[in-house]
PDB file of N, CA and C in Angstrom:
ATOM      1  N   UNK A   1      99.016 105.127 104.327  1.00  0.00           N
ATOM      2  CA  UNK A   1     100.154 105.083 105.217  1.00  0.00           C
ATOM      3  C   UNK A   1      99.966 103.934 106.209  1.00  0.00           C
ATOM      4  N   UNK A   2     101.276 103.123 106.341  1.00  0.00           N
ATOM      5  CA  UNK A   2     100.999 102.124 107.143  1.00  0.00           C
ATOM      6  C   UNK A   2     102.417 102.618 108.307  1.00  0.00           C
ATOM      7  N   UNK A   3     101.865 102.537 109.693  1.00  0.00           N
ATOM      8  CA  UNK A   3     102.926 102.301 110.592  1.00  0.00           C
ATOM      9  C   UNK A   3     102.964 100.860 111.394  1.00  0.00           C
ATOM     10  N   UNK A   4     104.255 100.722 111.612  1.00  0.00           N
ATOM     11  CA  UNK A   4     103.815  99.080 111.709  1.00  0.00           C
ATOM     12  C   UNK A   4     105.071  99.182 112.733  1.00  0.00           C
ATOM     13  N   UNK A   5     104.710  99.076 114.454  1.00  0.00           N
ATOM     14  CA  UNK A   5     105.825  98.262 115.317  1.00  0.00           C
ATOM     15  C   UNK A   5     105.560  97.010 115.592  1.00  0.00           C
ATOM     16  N   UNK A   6     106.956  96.706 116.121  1.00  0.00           N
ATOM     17  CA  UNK A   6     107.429  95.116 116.351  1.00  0.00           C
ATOM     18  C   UNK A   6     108.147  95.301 118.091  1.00  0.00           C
ATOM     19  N   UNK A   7     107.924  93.952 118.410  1.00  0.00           N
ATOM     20  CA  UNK A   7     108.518  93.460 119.484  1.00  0.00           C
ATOM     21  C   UNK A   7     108.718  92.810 119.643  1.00  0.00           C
ATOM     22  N   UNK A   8     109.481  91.714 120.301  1.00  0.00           N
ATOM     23  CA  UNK A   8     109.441  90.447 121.212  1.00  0.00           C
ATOM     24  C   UNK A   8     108.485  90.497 122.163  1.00  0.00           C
ATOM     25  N   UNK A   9     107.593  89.608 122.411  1.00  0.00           N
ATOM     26  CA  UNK A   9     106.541  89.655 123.387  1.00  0.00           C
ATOM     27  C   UNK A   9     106.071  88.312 124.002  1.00  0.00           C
ATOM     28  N   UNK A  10     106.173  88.073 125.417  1.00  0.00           N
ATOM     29  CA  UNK A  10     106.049  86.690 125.892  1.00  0.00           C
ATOM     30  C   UNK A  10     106.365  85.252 125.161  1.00  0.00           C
ATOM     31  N   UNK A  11     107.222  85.761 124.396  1.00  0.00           N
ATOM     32  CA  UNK A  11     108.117  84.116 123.768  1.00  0.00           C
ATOM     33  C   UNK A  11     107.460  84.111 122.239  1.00  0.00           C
ATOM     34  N   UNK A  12     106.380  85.146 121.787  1.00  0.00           N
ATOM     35  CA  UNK A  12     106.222  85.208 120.448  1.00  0.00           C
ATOM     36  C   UNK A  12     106.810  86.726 119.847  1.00  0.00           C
ATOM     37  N   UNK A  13     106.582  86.735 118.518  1.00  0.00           N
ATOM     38  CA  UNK A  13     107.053  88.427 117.948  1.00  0.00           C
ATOM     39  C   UNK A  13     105.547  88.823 117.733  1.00  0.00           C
ATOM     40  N   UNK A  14     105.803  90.388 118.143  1.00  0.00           N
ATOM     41  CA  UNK A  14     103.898  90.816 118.160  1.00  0.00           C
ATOM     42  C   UNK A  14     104.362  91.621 117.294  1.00  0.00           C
ATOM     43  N   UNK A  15     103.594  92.329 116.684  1.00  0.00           N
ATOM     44  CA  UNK A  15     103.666  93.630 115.622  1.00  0.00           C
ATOM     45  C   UNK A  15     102.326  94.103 115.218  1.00  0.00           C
ATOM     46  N   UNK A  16     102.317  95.736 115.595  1.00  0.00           N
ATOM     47  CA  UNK A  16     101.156  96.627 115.724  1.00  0.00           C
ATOM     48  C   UNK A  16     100.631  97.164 114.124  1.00  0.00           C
ATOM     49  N   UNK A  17     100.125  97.089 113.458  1.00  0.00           N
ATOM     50  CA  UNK A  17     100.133  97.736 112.020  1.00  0.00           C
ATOM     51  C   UNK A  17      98.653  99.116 112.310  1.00  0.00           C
ATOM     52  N   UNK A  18      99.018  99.923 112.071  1.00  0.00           N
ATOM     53  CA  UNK A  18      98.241 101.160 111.984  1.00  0.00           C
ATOM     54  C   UNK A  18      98.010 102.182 110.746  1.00  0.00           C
ATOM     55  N   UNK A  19      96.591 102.603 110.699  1.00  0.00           N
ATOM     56  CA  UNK A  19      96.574 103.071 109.204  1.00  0.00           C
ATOM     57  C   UNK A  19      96.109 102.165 108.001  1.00  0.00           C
ATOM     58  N   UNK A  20      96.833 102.065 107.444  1.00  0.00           N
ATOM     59  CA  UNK A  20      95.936 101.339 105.731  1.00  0.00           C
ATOM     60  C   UNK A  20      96.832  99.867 105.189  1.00  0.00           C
ATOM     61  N   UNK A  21      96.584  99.209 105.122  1.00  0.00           N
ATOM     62  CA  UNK A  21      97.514  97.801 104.869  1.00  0.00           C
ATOM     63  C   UNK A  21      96.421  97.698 103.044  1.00  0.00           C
ATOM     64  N   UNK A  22      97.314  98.690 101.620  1.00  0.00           N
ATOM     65  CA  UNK A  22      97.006  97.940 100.773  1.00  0.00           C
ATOM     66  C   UNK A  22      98.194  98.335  99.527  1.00  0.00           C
ATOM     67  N   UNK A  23      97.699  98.434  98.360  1.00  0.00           N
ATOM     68  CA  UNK A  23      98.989  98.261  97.512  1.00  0.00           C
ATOM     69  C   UNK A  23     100.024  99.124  97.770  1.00  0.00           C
ATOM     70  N   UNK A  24      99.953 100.149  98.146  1.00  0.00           N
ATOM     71  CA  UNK A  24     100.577 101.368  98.780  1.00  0.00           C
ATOM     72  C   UNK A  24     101.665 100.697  99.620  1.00  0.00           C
ATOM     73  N   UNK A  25     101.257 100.184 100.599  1.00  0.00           N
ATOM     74  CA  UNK A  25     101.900 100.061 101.673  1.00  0.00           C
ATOM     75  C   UNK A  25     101.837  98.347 102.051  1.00  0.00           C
ATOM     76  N   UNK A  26     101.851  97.598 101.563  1.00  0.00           N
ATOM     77  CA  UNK A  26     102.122  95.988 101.555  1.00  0.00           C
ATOM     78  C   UNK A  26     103.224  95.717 101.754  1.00  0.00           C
ATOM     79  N   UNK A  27     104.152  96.389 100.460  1.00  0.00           N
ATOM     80  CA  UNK A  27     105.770  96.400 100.711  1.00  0.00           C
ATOM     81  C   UNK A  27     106.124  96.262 101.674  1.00  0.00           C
ATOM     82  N   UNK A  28     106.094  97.215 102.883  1.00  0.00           N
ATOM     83  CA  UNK A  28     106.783  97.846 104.031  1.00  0.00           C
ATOM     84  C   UNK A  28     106.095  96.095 105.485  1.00  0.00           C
ATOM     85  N   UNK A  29     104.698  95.976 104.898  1.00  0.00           N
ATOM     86  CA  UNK A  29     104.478  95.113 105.989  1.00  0.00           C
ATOM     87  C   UNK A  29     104.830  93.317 105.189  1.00  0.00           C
ATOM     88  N   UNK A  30     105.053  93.661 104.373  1.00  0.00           N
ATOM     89  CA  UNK A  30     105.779  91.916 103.596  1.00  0.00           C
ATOM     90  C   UNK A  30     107.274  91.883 104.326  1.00  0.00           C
ATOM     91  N   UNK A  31     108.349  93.226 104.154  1.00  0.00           N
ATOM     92  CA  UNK A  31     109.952  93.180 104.421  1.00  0.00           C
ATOM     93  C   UNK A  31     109.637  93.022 106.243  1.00  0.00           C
ATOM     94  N   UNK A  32     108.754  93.606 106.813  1.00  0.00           N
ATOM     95  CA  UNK A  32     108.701  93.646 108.286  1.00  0.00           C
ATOM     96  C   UNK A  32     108.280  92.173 108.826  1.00  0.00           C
ATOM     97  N   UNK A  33     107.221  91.273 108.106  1.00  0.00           N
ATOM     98  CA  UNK A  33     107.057  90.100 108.369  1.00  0.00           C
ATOM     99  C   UNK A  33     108.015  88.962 108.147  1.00  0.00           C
ATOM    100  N   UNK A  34     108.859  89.233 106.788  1.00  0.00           N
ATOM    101  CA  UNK A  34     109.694  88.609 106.089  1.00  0.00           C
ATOM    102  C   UNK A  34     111.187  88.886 107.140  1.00  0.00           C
ATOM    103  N   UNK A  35     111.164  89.920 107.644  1.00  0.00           N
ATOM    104  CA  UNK A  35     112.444  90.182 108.513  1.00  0.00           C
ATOM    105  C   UNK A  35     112.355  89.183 109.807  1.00  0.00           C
ATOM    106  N   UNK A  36     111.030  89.019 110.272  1.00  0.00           N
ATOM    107  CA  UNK A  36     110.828  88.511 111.453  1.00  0.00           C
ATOM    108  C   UNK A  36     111.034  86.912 111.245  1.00  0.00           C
ATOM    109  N   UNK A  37     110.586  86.316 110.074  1.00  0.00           N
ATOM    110  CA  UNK A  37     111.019  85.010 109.528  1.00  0.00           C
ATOM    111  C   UNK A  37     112.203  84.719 109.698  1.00  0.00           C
ATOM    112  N   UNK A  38     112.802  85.677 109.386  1.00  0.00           N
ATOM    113  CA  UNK A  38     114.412  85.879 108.739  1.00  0.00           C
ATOM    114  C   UNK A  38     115.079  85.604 109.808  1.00  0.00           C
ATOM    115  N   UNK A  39     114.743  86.094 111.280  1.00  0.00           N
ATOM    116  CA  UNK A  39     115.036  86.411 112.384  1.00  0.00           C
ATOM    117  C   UNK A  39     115.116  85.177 113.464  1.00  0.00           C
ATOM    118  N   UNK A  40     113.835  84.047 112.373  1.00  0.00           N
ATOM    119  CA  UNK A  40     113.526  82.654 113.178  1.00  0.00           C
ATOM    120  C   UNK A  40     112.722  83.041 114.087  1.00  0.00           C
ATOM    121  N   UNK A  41     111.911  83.748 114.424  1.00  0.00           N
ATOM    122  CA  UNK A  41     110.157  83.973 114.554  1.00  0.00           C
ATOM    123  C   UNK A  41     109.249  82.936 114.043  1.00  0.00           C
ATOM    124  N   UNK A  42     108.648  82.497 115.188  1.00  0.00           N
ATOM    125  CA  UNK A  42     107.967  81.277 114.317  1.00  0.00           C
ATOM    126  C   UNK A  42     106.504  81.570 114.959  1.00  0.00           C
ATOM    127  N   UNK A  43     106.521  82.388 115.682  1.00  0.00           N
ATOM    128  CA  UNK A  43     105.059  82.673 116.733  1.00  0.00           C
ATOM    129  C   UNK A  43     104.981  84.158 116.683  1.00  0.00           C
ATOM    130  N   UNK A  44     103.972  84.394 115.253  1.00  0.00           N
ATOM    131  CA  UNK A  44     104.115  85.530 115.179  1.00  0.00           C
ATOM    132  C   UNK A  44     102.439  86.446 115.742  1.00  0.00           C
ATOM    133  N   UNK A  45     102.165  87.559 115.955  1.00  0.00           N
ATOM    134  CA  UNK A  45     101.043  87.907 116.141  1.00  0.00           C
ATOM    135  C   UNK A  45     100.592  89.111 115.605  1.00  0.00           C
ATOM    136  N   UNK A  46     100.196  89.822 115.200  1.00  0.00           N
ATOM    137  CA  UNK A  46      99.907  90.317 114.214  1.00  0.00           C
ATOM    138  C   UNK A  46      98.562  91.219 115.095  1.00  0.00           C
ATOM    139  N   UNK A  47      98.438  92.694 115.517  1.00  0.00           N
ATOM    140  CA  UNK A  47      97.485  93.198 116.439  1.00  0.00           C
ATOM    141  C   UNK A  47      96.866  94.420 115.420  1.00  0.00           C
ATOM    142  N   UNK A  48      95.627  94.446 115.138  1.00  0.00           N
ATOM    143  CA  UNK A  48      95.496  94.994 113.993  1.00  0.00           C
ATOM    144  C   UNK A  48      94.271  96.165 114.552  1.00  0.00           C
ATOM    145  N   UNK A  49      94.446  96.543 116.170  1.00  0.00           N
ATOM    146  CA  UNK A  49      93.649  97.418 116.718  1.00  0.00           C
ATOM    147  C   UNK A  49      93.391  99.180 116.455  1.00  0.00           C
ATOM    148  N   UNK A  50      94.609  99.242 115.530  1.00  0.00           N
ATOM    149  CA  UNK A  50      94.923 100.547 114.985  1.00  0.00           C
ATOM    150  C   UNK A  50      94.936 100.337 113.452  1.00  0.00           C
ATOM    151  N   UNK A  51      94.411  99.462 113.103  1.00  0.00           N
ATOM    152  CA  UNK A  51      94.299  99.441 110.922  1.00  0.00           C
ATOM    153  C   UNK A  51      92.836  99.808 111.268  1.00  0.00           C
ATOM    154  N   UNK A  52      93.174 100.035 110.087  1.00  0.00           N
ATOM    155  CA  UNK A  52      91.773 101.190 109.163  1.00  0.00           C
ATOM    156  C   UNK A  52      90.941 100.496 108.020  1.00  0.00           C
ATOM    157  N   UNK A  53      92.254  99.839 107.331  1.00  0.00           N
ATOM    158  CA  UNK A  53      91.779  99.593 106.067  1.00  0.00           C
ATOM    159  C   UNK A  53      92.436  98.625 105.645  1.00  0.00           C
ATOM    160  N   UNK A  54      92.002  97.416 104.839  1.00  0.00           N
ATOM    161  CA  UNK A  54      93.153  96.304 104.452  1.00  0.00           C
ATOM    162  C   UNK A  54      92.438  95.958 103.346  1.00  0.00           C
ATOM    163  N   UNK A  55      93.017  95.789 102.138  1.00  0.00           N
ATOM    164  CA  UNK A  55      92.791  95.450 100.330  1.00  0.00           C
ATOM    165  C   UNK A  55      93.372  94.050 100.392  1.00  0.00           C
ATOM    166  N   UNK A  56      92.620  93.676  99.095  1.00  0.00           N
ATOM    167  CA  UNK A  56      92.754  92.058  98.955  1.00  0.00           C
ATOM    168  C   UNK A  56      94.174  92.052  99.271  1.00  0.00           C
ATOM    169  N   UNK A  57      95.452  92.822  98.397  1.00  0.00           N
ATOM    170  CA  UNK A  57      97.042  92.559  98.472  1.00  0.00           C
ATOM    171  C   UNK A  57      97.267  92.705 100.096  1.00  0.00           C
ATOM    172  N   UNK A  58      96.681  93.147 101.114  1.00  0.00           N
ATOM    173  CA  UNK A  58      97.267  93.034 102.706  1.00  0.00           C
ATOM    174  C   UNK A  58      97.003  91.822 102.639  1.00  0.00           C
ATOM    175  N   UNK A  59      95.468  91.404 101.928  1.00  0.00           N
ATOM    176  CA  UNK A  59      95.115  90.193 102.461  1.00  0.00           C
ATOM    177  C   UNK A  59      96.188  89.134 102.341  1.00  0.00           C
ATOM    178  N   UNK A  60      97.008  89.006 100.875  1.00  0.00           N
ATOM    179  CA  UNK A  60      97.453  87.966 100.019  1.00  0.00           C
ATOM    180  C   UNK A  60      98.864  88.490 100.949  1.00  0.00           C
ATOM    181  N   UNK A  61      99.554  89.578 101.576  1.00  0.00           N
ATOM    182  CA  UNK A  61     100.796  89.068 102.056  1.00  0.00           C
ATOM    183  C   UNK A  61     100.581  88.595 103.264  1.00  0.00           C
ATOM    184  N   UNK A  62      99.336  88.472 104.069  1.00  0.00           N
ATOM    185  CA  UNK A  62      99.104  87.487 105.162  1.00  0.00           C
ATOM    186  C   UNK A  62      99.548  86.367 105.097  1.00  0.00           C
ATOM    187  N   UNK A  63      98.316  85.893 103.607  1.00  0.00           N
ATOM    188  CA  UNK A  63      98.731  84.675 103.544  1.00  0.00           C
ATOM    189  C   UNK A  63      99.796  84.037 102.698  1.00  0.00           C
ATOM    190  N   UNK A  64     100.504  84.587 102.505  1.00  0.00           N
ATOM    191  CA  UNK A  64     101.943  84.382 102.169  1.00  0.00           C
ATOM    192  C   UNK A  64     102.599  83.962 103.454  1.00  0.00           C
ATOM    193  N   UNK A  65     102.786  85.154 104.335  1.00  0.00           N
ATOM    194  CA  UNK A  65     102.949  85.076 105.734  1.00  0.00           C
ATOM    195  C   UNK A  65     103.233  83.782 106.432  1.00  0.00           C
ATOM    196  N   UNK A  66     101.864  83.393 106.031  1.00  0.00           N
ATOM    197  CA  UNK A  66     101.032  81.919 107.293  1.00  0.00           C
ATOM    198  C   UNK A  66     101.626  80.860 106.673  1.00  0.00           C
ATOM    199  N   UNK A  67     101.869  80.922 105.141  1.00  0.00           N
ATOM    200  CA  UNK A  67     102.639  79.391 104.533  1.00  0.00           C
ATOM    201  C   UNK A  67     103.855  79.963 104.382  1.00  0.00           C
ATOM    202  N   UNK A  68     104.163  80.475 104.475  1.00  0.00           N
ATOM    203  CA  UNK A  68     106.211  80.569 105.181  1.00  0.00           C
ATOM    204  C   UNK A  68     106.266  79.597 106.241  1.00  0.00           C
ATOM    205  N   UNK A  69     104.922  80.148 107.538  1.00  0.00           N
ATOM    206  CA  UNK A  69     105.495  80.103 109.067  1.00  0.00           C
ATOM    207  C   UNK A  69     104.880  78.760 108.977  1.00  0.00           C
ATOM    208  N   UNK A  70     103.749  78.007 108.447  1.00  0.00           N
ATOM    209  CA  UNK A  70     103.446  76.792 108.399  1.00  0.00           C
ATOM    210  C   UNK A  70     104.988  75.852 107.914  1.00  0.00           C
ATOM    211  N   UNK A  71     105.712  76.476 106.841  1.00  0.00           N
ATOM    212  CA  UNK A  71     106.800  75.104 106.359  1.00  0.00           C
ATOM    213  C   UNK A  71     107.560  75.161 107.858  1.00  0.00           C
ATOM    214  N   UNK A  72     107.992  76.570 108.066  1.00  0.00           N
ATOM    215  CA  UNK A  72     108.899  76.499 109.521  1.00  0.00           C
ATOM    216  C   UNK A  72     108.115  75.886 110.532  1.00  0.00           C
ATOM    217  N   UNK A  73     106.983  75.314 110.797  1.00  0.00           N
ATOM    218  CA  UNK A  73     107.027  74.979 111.553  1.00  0.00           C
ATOM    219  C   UNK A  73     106.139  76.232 113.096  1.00  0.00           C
ATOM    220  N   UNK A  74     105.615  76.786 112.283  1.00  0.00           N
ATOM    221  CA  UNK A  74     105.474  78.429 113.115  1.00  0.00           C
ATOM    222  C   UNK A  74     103.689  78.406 112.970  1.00  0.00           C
ATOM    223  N   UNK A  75     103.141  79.611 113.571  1.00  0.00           N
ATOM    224  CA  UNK A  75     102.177  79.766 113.477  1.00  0.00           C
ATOM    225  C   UNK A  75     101.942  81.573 113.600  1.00  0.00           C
ATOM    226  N   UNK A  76     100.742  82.041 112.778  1.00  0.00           N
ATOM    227  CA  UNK A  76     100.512  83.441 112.956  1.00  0.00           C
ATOM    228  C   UNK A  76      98.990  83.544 113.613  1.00  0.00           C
ATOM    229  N   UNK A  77      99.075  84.328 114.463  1.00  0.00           N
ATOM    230  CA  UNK A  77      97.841  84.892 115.262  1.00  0.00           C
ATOM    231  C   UNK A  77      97.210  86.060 114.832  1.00  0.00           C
ATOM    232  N   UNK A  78      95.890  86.515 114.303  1.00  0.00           N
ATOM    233  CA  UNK A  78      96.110  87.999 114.339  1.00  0.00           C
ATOM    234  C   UNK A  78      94.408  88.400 115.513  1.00  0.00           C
ATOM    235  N   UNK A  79      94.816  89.790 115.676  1.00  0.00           N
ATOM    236  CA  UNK A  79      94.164  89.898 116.615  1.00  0.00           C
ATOM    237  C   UNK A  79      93.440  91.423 116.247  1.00  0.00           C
ATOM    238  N   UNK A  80      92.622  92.015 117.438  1.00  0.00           N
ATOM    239  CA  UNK A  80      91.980  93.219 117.672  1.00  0.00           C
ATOM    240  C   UNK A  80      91.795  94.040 116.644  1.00  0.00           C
ATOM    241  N   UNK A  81      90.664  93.529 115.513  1.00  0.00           N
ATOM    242  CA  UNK A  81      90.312  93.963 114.124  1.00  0.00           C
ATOM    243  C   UNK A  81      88.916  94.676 114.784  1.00  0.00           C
ATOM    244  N   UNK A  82      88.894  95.870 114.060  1.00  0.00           N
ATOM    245  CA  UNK A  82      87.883  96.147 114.084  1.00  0.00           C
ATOM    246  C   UNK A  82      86.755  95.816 112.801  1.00  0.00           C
ATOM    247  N   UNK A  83      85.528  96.569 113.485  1.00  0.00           N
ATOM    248  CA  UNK A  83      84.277  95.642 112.307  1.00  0.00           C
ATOM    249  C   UNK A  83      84.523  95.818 110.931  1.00  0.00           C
ATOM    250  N   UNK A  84      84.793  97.254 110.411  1.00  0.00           N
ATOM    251  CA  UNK A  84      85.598  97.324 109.199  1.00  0.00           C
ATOM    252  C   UNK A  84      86.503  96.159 108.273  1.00  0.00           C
ATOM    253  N   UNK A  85      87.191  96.139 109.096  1.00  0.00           N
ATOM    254  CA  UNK A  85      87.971  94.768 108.827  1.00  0.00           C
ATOM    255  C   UNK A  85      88.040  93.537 109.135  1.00  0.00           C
ATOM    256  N   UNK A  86      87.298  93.408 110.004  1.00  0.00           N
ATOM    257  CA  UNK A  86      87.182  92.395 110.217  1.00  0.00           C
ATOM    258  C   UNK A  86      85.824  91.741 109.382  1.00  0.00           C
ATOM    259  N   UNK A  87      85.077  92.702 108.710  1.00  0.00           N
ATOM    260  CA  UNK A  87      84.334  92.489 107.844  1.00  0.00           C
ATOM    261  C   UNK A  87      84.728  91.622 106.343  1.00  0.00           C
ATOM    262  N   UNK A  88      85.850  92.296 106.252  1.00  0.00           N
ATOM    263  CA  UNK A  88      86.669  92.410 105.007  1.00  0.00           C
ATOM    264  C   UNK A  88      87.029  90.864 105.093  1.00  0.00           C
ATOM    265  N   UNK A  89      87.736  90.287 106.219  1.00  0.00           N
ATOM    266  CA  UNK A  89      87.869  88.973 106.572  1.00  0.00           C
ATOM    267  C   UNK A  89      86.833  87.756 106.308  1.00  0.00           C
ATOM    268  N   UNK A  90      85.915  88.307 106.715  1.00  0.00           N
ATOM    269  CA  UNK A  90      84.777  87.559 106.883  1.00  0.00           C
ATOM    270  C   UNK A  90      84.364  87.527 105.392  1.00  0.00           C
ATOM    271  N   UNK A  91      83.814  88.216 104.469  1.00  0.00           N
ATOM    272  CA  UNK A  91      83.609  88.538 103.548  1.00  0.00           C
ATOM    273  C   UNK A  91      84.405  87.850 102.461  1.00  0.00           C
ATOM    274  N   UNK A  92      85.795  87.759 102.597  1.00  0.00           N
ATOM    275  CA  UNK A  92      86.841  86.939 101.206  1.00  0.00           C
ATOM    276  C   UNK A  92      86.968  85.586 101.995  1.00  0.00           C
ATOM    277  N   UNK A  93      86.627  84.902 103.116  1.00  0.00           N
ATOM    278  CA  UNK A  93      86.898  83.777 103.233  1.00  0.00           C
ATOM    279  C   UNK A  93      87.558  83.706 104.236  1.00  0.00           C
ATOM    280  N   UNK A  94      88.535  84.760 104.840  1.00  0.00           N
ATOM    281  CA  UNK A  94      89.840  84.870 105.297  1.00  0.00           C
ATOM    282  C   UNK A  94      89.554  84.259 106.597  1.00  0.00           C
ATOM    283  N   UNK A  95      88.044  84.472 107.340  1.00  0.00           N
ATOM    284  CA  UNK A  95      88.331  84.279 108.719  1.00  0.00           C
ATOM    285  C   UNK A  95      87.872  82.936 109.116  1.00  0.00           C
ATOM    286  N   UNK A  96      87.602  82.057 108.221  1.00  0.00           N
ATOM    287  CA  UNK A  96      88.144  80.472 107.932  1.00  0.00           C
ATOM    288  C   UNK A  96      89.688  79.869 108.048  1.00  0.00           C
ATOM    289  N   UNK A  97      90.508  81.145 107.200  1.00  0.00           N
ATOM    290  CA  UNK A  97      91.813  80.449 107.079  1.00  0.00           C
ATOM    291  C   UNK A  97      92.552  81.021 108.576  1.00  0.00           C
ATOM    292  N   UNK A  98      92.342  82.045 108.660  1.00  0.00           N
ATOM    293  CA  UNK A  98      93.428  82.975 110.060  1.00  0.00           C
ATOM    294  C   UNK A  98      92.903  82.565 110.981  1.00  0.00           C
ATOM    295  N   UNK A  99      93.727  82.431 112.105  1.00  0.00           N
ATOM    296  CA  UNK A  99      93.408  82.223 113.862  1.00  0.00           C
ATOM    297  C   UNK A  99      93.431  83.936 114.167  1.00  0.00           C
ATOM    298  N   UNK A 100      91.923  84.004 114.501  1.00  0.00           N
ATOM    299  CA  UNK A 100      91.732  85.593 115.080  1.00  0.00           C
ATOM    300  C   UNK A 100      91.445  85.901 116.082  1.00  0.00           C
ATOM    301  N   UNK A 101      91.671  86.652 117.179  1.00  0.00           N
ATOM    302  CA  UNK A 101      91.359  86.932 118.480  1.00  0.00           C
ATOM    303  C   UNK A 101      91.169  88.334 118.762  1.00  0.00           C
ATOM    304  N   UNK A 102      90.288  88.361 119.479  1.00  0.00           N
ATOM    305  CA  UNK A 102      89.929  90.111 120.405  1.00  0.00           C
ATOM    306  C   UNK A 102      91.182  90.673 120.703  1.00  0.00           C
ATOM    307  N   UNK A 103      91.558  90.349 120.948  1.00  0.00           N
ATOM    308  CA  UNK A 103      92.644  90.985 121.562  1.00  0.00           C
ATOM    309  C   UNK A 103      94.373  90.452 121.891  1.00  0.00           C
ATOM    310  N   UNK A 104      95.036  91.079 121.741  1.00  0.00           N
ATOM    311  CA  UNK A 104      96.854  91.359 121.287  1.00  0.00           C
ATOM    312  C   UNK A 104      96.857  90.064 122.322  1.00  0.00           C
ATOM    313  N   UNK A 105      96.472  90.549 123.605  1.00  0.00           N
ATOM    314  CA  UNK A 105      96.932  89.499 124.801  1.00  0.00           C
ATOM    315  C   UNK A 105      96.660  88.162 124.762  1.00  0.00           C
ATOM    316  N   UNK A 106      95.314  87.898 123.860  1.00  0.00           N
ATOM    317  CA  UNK A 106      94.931  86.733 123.708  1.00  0.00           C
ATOM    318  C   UNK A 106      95.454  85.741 122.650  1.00  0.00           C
ATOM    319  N   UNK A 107      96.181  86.889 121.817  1.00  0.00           N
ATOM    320  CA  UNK A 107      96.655  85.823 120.549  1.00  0.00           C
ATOM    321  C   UNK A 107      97.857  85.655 120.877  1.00  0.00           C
ATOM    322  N   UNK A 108      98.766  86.707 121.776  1.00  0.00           N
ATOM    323  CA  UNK A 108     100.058  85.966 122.508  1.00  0.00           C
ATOM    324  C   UNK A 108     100.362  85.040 123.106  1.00  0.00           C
ATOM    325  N   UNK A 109      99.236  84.711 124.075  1.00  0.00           N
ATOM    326  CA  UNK A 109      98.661  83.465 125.161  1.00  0.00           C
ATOM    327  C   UNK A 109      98.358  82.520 124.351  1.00  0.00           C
ATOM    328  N   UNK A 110      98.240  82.815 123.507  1.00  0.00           N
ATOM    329  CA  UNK A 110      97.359  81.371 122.208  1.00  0.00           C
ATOM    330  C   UNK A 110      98.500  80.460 121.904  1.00  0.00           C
ATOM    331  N   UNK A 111      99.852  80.782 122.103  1.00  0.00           N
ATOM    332  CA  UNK A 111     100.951  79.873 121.175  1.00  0.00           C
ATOM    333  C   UNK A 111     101.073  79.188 122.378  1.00  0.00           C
TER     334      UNK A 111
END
């Protein structure tokens, strides 16, 4: 189960994902990222202080994600992973490609 809010937040879109980000539940956070594109979001942030769990496919609609917001012109932040996952990052390469930060506030401040 993935719950996933959104906001407008200091001139970027933030969005909370909680629970499990993998084949299950990718869908729901691809149409929620893809909406925010849609929306002309170009500073997106991504606060991942409440995920649990993320499978290679969370991984791959990230980076789907990041080369959308790269052609626009945009950038994605993600933030407040715990060691679990943030393991997972570290481990496939990922935390080479993503801009990651401690914390929600810091990757908002980052754009």
């Amino acid at each position: 189960m993935l719950n996933i809010k959104s906001q407008p937040e200091g001139g970027a879109f933030a969005l909370s994902f909680e629970g499990h980000l993998d084949t299950k539940t990718a869908k729901s956070a691809e149409d929620a990222l893809d909406g925010a594109l849609a929306a002309g979001q170009t500073k997106i942030a991504i606060d991942f202080a409440k995920l649990e769990y993320i499978s290679s496919v969370g991984l791959r609609v990230l980076l789907s994600t990041m080369k959308k917001l790269k052609k626009a012109g945009g950038k994605l932040h993600l933030a407040g992973m715990n060691p679990t996952v943030k393991e997972v990052f570290d481990i496939s390469g990922f935390s080479n490609i993503f801009t990651i930060f401690g914390t929600r506030a810091e990757a908002l401040q980052a754009f």
